[in-house]
ModelCIF file with pLDDT and N, C-alpha, C, O atoms, coordinates in Angstrom:
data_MODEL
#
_entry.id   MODEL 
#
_entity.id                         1 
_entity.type                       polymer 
_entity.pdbx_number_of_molecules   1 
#
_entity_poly.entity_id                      1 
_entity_poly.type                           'polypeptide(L)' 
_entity_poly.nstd_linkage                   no 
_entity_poly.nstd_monomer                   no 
_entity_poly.pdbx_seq_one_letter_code       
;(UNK)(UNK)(UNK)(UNK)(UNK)(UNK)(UNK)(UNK)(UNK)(UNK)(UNK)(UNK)(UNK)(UNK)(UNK)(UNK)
(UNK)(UNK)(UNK)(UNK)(UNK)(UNK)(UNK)(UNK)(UNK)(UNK)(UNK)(UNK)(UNK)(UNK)(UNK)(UNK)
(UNK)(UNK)(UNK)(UNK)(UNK)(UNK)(UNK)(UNK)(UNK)(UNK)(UNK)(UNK)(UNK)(UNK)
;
_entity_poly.pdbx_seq_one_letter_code_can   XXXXXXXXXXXXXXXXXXXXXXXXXXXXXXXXXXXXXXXXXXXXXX 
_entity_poly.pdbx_strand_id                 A 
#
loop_
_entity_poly_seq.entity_id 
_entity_poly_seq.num 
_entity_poly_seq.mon_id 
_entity_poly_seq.hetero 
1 1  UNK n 
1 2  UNK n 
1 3  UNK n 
1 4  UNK n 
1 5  UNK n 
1 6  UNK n 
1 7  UNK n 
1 8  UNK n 
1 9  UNK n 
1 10 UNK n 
1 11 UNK n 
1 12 UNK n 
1 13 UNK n 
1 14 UNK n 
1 15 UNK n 
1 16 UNK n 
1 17 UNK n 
1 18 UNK n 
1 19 UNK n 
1 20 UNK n 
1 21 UNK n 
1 22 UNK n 
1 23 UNK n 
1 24 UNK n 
1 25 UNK n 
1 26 UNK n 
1 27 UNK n 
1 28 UNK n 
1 29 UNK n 
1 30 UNK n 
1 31 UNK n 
1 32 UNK n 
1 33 UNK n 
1 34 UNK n 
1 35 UNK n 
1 36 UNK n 
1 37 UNK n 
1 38 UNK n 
1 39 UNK n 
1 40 UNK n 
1 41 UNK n 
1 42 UNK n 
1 43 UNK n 
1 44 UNK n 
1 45 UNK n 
1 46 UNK n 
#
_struct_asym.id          A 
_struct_asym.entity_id   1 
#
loop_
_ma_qa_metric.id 
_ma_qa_metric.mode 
_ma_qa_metric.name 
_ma_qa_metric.software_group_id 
_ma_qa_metric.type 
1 global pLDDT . pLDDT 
2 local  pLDDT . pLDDT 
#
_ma_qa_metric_global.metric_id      1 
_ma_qa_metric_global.metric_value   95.61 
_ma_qa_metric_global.model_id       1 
_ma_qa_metric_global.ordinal_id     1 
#
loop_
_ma_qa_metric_local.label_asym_id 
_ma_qa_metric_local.label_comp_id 
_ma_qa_metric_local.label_seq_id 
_ma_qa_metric_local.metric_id 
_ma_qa_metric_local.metric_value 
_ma_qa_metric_local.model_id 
_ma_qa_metric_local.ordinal_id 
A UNK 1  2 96.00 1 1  
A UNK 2  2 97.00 1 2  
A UNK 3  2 98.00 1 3  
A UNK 4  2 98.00 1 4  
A UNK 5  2 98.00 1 5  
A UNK 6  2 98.00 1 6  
A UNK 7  2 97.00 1 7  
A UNK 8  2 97.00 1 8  
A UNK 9  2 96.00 1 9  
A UNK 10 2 95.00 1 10 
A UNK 11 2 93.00 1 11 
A UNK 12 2 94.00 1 12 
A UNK 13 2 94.00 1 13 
A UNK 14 2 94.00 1 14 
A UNK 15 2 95.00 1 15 
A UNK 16 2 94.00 1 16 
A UNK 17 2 95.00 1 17 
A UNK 18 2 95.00 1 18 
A UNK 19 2 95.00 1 19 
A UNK 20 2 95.00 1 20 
A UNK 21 2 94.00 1 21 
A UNK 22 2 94.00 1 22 
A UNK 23 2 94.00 1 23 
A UNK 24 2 96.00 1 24 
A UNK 25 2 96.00 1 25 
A UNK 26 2 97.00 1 26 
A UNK 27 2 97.00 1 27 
A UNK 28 2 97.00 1 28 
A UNK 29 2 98.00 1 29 
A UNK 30 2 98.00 1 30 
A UNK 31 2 98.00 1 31 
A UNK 32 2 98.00 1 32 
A UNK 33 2 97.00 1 33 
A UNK 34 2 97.00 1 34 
A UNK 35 2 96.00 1 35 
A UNK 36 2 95.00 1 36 
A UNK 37 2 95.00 1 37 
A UNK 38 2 96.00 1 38 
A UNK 39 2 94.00 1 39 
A UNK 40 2 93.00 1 40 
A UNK 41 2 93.00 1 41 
A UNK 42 2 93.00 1 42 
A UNK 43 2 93.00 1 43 
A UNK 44 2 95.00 1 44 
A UNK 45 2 95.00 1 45 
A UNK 46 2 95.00 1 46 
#
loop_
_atom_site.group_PDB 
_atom_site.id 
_atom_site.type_symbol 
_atom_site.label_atom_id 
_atom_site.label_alt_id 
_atom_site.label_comp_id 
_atom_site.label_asym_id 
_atom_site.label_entity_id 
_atom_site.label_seq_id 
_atom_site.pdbx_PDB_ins_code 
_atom_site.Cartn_x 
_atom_site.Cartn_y 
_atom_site.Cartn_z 
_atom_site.occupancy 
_atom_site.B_iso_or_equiv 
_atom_site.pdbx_formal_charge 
_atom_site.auth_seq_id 
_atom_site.auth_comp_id 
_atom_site.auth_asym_id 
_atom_site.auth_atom_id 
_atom_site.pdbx_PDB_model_num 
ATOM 1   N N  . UNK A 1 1  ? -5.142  -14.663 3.198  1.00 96.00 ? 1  UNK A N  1 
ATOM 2   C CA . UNK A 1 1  ? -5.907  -13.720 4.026  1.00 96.00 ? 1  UNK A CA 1 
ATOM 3   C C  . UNK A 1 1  ? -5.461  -12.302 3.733  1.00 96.00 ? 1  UNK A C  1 
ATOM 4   O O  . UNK A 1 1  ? -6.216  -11.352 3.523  1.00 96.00 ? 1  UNK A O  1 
ATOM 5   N N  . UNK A 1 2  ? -3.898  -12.276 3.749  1.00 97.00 ? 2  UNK A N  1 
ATOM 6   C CA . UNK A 1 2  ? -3.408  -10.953 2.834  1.00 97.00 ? 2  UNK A CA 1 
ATOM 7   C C  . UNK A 1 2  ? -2.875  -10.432 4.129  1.00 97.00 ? 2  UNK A C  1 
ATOM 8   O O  . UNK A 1 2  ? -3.140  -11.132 5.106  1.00 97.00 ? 2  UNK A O  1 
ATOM 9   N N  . UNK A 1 3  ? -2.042  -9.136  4.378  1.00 98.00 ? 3  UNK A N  1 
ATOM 10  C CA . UNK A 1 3  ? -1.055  -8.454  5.566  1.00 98.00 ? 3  UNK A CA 1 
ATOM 11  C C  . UNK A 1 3  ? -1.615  -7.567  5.636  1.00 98.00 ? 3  UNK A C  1 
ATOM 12  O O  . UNK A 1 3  ? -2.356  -6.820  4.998  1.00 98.00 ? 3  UNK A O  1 
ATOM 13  N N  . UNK A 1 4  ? -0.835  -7.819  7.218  1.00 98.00 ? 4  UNK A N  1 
ATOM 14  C CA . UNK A 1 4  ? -1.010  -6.646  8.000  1.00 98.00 ? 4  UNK A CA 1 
ATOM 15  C C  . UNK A 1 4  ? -0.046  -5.770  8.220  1.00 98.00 ? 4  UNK A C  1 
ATOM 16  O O  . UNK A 1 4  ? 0.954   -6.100  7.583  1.00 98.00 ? 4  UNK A O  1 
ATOM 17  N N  . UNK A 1 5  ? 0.140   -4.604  8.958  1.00 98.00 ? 5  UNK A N  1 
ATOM 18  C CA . UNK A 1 5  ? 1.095   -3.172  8.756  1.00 98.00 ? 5  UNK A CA 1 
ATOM 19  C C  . UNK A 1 5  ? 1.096   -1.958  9.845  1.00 98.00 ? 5  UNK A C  1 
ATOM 20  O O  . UNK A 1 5  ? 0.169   -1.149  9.882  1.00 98.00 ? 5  UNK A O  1 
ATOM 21  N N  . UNK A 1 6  ? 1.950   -1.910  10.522 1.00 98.00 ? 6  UNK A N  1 
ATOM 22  C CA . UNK A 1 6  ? 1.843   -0.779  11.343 1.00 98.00 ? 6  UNK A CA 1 
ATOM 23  C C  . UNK A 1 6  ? 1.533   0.454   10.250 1.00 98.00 ? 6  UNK A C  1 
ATOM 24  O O  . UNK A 1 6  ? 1.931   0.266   9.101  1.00 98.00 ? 6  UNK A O  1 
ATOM 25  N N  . UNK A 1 7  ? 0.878   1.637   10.539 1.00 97.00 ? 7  UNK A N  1 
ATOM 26  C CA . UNK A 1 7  ? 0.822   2.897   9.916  1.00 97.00 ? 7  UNK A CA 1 
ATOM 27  C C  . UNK A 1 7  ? 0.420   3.919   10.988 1.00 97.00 ? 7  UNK A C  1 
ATOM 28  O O  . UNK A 1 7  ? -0.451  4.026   11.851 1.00 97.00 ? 7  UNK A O  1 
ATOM 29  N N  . UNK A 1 8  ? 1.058   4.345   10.707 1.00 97.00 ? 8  UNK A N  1 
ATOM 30  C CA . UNK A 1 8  ? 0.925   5.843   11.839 1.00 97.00 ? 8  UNK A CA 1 
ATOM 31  C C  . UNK A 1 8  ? 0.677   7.475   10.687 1.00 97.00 ? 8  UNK A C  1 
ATOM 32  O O  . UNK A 1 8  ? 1.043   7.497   9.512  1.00 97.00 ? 8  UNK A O  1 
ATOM 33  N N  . UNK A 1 9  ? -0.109  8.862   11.514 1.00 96.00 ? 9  UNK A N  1 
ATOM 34  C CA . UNK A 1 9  ? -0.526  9.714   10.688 1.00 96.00 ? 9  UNK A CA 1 
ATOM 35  C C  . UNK A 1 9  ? 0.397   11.139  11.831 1.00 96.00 ? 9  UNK A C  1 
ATOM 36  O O  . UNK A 1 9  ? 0.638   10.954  13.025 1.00 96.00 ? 9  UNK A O  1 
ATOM 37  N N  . UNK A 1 10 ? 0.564   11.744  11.477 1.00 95.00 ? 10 UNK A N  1 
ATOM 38  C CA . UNK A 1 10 ? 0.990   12.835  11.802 1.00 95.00 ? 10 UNK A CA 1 
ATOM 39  C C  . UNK A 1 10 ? 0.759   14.480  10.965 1.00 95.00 ? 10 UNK A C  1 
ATOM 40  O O  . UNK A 1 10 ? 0.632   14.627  9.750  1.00 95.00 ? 10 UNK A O  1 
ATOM 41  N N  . UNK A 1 11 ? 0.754   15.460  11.896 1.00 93.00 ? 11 UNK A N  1 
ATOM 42  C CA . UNK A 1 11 ? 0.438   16.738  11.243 1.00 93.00 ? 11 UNK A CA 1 
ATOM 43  C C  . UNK A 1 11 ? 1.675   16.846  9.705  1.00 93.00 ? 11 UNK A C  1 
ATOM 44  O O  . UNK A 1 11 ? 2.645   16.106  9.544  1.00 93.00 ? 11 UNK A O  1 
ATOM 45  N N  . UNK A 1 12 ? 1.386   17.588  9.091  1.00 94.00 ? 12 UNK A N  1 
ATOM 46  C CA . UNK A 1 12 ? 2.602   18.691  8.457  1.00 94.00 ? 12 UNK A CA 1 
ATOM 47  C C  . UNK A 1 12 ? 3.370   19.682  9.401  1.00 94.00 ? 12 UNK A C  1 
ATOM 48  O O  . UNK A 1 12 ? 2.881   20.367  10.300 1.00 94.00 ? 12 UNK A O  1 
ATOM 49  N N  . UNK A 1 13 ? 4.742   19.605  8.981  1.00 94.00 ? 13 UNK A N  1 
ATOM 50  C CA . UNK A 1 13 ? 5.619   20.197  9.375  1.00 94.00 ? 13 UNK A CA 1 
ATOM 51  C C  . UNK A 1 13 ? 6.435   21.055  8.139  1.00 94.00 ? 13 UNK A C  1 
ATOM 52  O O  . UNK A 1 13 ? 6.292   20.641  6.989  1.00 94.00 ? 13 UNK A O  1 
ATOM 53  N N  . UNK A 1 14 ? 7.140   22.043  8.343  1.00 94.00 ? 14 UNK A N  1 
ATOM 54  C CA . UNK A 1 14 ? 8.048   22.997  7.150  1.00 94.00 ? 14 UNK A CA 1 
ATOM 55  C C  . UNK A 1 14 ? 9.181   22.150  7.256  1.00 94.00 ? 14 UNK A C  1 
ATOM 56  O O  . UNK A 1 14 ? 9.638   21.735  6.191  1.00 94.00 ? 14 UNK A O  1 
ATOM 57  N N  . UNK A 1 15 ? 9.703   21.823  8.256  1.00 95.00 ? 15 UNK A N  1 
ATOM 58  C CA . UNK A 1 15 ? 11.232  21.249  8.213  1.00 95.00 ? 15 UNK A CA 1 
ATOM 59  C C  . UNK A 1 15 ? 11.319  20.119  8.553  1.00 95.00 ? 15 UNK A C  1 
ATOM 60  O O  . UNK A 1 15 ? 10.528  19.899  9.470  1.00 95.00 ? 15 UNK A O  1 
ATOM 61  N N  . UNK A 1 16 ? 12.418  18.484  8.019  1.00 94.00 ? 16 UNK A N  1 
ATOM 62  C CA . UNK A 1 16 ? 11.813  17.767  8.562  1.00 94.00 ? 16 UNK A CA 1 
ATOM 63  C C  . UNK A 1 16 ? 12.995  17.361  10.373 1.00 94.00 ? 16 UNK A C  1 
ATOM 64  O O  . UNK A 1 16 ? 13.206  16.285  10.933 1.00 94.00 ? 16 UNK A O  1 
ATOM 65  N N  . UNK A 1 17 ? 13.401  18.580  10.674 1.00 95.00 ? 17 UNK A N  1 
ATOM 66  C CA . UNK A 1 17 ? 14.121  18.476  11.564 1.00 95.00 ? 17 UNK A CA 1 
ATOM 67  C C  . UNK A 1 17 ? 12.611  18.520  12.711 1.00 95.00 ? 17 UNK A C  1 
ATOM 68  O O  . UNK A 1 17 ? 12.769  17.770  13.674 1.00 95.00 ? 17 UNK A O  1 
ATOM 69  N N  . UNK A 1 18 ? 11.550  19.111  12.703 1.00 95.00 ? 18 UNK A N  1 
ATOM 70  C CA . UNK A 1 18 ? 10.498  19.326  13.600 1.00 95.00 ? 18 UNK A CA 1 
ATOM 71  C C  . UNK A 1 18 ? 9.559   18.161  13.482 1.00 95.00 ? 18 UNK A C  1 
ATOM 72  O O  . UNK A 1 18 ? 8.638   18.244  14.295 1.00 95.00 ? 18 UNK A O  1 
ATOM 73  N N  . UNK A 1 19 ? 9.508   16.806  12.498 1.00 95.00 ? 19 UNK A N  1 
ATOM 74  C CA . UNK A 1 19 ? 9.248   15.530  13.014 1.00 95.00 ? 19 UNK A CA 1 
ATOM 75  C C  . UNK A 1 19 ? 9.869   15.119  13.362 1.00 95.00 ? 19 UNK A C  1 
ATOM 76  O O  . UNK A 1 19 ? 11.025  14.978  12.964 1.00 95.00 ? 19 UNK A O  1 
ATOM 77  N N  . UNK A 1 20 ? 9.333   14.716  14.332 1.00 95.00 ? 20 UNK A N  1 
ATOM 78  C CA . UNK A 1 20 ? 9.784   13.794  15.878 1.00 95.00 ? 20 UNK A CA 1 
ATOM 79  C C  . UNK A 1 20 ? 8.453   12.473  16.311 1.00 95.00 ? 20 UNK A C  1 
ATOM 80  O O  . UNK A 1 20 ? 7.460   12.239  15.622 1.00 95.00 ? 20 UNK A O  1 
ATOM 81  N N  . UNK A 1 21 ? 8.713   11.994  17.219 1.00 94.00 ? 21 UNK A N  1 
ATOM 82  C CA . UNK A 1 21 ? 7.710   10.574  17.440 1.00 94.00 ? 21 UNK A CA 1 
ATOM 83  C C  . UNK A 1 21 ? 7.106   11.533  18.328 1.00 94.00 ? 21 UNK A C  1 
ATOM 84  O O  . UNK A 1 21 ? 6.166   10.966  18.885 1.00 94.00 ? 21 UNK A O  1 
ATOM 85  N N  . UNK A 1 22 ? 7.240   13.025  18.815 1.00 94.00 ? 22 UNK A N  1 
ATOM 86  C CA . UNK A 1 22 ? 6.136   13.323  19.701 1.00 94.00 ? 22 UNK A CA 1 
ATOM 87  C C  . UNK A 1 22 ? 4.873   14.172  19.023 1.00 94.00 ? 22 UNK A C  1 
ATOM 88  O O  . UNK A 1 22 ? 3.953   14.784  19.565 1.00 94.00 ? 22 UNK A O  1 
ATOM 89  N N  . UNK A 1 23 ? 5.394   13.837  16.779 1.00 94.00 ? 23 UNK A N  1 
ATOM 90  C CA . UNK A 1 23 ? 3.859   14.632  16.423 1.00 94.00 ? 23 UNK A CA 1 
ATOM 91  C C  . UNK A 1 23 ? 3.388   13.594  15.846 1.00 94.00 ? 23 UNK A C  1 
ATOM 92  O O  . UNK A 1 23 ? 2.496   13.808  15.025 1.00 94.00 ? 23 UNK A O  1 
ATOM 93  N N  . UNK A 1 24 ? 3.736   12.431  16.033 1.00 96.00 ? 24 UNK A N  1 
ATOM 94  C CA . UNK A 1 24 ? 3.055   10.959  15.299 1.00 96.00 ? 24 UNK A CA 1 
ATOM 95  C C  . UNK A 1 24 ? 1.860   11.276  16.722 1.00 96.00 ? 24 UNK A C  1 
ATOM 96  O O  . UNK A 1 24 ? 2.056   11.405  17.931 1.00 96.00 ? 24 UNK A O  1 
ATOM 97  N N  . UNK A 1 25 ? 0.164   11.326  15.574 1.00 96.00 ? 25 UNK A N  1 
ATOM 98  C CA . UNK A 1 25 ? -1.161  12.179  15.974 1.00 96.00 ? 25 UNK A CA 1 
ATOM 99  C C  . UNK A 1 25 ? -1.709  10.357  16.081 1.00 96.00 ? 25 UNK A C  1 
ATOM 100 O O  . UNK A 1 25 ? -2.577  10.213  16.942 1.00 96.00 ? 25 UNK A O  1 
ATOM 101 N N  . UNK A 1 26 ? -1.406  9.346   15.514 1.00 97.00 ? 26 UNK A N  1 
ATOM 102 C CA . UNK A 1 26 ? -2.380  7.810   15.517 1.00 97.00 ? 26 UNK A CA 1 
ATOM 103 C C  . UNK A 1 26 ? -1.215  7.220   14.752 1.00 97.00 ? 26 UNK A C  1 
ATOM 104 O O  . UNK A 1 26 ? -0.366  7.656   13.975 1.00 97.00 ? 26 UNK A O  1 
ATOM 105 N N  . UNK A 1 27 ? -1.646  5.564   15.512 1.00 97.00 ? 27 UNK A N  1 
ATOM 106 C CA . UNK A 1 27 ? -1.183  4.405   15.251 1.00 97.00 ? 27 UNK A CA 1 
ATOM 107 C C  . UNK A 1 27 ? -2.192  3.777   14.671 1.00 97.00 ? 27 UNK A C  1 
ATOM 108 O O  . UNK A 1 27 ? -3.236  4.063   15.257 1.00 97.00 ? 27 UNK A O  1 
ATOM 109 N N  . UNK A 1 28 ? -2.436  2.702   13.361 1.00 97.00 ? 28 UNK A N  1 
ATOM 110 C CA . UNK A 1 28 ? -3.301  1.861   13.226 1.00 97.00 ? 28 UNK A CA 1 
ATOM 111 C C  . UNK A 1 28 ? -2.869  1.207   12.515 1.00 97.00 ? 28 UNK A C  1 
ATOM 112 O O  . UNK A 1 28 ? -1.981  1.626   11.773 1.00 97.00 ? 28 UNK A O  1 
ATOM 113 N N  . UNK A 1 29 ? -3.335  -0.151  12.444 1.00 98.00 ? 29 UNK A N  1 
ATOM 114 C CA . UNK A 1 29 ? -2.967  -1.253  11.407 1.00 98.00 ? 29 UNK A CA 1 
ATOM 115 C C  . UNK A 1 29 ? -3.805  -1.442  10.127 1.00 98.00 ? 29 UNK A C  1 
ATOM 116 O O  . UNK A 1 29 ? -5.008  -1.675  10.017 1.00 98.00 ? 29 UNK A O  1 
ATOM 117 N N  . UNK A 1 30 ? -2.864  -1.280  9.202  1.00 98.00 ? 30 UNK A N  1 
ATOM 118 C CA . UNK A 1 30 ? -3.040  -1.232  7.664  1.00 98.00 ? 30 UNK A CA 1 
ATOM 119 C C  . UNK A 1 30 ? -3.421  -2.513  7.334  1.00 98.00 ? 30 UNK A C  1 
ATOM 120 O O  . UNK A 1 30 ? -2.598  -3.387  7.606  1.00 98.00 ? 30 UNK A O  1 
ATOM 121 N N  . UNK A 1 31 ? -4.837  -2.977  6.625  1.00 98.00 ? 31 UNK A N  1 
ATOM 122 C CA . UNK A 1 31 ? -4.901  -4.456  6.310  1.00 98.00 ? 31 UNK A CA 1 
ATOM 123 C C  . UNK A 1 31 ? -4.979  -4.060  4.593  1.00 98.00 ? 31 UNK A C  1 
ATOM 124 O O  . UNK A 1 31 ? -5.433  -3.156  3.891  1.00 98.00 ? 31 UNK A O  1 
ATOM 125 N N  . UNK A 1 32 ? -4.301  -5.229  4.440  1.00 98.00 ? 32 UNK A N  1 
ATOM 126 C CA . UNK A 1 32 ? -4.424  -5.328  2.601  1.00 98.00 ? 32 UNK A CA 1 
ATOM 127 C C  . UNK A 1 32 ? -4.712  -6.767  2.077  1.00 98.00 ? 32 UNK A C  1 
ATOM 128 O O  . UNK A 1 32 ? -3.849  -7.642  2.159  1.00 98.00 ? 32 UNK A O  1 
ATOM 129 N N  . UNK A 1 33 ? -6.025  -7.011  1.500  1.00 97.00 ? 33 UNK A N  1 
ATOM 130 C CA . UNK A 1 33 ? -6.702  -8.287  1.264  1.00 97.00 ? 33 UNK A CA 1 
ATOM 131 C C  . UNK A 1 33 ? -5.440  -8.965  0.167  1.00 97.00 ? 33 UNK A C  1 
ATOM 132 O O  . UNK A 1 33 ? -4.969  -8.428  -0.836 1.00 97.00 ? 33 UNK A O  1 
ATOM 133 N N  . UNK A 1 34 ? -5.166  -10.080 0.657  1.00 97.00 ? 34 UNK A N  1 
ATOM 134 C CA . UNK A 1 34 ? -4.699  -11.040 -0.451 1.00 97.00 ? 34 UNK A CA 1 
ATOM 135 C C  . UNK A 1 34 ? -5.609  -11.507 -1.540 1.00 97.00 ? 34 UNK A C  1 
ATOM 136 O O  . UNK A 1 34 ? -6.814  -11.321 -1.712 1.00 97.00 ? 34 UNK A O  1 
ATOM 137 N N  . UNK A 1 35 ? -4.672  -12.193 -2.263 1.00 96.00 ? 35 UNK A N  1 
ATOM 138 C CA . UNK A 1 35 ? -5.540  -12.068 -3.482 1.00 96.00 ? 35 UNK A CA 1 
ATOM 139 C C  . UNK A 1 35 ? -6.882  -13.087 -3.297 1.00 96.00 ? 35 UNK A C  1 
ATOM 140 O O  . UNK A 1 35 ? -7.888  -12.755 -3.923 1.00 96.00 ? 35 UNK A O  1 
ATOM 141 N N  . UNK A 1 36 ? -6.923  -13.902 -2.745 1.00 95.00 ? 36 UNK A N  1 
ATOM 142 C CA . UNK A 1 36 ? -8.382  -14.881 -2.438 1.00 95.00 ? 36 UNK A CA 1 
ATOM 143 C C  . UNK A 1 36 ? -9.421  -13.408 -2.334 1.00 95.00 ? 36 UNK A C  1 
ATOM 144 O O  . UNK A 1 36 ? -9.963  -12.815 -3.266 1.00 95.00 ? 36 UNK A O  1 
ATOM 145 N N  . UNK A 1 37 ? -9.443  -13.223 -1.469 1.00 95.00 ? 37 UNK A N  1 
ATOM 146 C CA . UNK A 1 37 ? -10.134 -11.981 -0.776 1.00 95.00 ? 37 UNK A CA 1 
ATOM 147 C C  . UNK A 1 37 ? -10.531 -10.640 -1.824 1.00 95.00 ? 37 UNK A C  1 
ATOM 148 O O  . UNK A 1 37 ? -11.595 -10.068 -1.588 1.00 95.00 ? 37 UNK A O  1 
ATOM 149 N N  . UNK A 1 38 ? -9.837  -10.239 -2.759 1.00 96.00 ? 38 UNK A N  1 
ATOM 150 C CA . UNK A 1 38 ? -9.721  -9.564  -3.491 1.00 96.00 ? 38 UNK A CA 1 
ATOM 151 C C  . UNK A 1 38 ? -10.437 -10.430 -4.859 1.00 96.00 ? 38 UNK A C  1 
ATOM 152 O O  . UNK A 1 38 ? -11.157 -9.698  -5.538 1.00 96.00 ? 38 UNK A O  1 
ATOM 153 N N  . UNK A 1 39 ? -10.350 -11.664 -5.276 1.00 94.00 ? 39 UNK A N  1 
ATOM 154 C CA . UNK A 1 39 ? -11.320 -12.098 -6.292 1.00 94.00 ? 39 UNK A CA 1 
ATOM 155 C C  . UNK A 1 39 ? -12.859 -11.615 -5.656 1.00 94.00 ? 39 UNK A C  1 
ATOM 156 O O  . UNK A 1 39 ? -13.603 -10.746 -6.110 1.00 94.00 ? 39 UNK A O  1 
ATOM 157 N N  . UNK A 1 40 ? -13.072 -12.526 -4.399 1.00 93.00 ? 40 UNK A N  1 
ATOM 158 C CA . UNK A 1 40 ? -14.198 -12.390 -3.796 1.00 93.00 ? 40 UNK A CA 1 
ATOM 159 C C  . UNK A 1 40 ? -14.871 -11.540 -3.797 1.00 93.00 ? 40 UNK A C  1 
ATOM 160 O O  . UNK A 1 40 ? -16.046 -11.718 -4.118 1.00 93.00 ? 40 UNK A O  1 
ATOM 161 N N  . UNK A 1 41 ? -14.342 -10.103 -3.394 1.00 93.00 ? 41 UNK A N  1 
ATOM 162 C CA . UNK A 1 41 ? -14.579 -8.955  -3.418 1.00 93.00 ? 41 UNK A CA 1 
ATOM 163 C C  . UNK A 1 41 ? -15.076 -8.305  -5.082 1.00 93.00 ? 41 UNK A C  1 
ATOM 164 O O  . UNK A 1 41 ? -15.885 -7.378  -5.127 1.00 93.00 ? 41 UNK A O  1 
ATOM 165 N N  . UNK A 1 42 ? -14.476 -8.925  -6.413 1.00 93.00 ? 42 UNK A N  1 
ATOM 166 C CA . UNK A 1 42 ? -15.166 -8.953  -7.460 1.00 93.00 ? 42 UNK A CA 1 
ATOM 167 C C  . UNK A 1 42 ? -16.141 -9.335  -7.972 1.00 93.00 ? 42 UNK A C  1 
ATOM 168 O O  . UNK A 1 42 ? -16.630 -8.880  -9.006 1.00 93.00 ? 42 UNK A O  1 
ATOM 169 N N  . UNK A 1 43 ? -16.560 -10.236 -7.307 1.00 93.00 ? 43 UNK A N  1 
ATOM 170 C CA . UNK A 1 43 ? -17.536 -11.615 -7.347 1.00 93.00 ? 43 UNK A CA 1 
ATOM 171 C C  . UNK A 1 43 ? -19.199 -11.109 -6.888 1.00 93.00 ? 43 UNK A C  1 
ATOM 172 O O  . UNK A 1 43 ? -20.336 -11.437 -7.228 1.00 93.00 ? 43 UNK A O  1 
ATOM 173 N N  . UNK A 1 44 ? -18.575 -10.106 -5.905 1.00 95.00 ? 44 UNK A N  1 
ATOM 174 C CA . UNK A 1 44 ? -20.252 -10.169 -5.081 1.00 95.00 ? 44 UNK A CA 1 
ATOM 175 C C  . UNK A 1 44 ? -21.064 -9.391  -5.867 1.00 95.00 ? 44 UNK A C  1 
ATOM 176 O O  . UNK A 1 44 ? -20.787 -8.373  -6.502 1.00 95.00 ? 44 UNK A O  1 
ATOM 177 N N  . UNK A 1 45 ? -22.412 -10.166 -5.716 1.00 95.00 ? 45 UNK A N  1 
ATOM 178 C CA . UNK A 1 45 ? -23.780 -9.269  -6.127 1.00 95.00 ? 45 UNK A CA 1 
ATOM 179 C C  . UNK A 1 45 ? -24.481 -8.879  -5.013 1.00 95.00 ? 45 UNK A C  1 
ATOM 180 O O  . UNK A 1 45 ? -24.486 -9.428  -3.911 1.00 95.00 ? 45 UNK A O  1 
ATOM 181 N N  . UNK A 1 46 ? -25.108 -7.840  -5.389 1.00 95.00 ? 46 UNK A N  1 
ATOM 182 C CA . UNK A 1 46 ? -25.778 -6.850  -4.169 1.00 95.00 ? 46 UNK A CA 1 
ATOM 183 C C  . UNK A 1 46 ? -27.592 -6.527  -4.567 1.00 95.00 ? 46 UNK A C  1 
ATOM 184 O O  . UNK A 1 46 ? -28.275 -5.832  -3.815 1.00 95.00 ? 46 UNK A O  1 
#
């Protein structure tokens, strides 16, 4: 089916003393097709 992944996005900062968890801007989960899923995905006609 292939994994899954916390990923989070945050602004730019100059220093990295000024990231902190209070400029993490989104949380979302990263999916990445295993390889079944990824032939399949070669396969299709449209």
């Amino acid at each position: 089916i292939g994994s899954f992944q916390i990923g989070i996005s945050s602004n730019g900062y100059d220093t990295p003393k000024e990231v902190t968890s209070n400029q993490i801007t989104k949380a979302k989960i990263n999916y990445r097709p295993g390889k079944p899923f990824k032939e399949m995905l070669k396969a299709l006609n449209f």
